[in-house]
C-alpha atoms as a PDB file:
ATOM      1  CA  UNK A   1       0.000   0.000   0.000  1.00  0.00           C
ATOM      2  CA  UNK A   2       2.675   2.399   0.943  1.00  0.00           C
ATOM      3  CA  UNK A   3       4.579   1.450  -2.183  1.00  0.00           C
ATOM      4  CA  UNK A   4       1.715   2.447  -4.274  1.00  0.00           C
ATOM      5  CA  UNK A   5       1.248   6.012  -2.606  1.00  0.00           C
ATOM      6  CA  UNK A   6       4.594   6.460  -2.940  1.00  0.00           C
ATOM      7  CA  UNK A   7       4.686   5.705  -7.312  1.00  0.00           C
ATOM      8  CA  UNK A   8       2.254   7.768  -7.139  1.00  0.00           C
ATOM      9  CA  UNK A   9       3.661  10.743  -5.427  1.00  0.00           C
ATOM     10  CA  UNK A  10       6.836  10.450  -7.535  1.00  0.00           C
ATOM     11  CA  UNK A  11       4.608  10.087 -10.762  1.00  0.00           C
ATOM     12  CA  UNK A  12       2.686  13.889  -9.434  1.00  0.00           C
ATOM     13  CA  UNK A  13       5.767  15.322  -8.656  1.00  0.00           C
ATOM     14  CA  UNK A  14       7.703  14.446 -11.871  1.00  0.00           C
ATOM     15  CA  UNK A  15       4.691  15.412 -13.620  1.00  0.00           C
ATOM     16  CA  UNK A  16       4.845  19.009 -11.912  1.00  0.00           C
ATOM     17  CA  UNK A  17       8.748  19.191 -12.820  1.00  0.00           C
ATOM     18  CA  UNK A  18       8.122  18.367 -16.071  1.00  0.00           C
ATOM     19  CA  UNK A  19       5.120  20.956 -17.098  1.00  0.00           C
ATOM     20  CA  UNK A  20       6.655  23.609 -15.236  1.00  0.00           C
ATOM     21  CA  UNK A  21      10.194  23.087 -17.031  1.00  0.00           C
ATOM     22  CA  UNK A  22       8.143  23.484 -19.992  1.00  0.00           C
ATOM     23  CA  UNK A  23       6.134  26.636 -19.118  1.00  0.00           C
ATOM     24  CA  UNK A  24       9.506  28.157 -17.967  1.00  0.00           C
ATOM     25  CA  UNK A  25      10.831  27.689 -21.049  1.00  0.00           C
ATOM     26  CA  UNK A  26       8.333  28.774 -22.943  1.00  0.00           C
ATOM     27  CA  UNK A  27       8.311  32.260 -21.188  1.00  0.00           C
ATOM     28  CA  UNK A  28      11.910  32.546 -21.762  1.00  0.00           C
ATOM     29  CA  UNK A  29      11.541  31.815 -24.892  1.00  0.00           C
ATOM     30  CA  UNK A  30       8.778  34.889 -25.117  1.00  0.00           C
ATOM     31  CA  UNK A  31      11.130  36.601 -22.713  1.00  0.00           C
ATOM     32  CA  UNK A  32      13.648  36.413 -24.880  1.00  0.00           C
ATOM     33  CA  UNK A  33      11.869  37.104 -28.147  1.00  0.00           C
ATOM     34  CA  UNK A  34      10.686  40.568 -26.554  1.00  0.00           C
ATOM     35  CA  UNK A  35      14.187  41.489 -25.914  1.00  0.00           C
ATOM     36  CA  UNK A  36      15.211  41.033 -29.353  1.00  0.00           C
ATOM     37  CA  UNK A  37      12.262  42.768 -31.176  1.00  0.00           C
ATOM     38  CA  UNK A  38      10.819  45.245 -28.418  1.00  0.00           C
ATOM     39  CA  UNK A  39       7.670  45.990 -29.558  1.00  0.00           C
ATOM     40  CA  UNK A  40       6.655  49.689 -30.887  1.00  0.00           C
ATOM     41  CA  UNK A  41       4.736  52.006 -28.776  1.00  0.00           C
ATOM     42  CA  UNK A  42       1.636  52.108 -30.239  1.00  0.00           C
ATOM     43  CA  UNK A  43       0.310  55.220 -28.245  1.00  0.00           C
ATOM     44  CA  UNK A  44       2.192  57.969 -30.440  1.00  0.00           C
ATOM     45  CA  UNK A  45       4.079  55.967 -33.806  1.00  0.00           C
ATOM     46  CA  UNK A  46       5.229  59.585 -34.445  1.00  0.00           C
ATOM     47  CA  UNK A  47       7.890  59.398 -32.301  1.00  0.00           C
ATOM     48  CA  UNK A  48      11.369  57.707 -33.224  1.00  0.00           C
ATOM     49  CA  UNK A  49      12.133  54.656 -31.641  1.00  0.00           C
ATOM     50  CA  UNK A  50      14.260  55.030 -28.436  1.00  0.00           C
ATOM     51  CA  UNK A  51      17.144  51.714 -28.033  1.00  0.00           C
ATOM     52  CA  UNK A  52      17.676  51.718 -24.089  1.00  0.00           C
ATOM     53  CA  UNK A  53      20.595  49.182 -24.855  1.00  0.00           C
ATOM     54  CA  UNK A  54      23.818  50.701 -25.364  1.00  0.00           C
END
């Protein structure tokens, strides 16, 4: 009985590890990809584009 609780708790957990790996990734990858292309300011497109990175 205690051997079956215990699959089973290391079955949720490595489920957990493994979906949250993959959501972490996935907003680095979005992290990332706004770093790279910063998006426009949409408010005023009359003004030039400032670069905050030297």
């Amino acid at each position: 009985m205690v051997g079956i609780v215990l699959a089973i708790s290391v079955g949720v957990v490595a489920a957990v590890l493994v979906f949250g790996g993959m959501y972490q990734q996935e907003l680095f990858e979005d992290y990332m990809e706004g770093v790279e292309n910063p998006p426009r300011s949409e408010k005023n497109p009359n003004l030039p584009s400032y670069d905050n990175l030297p």
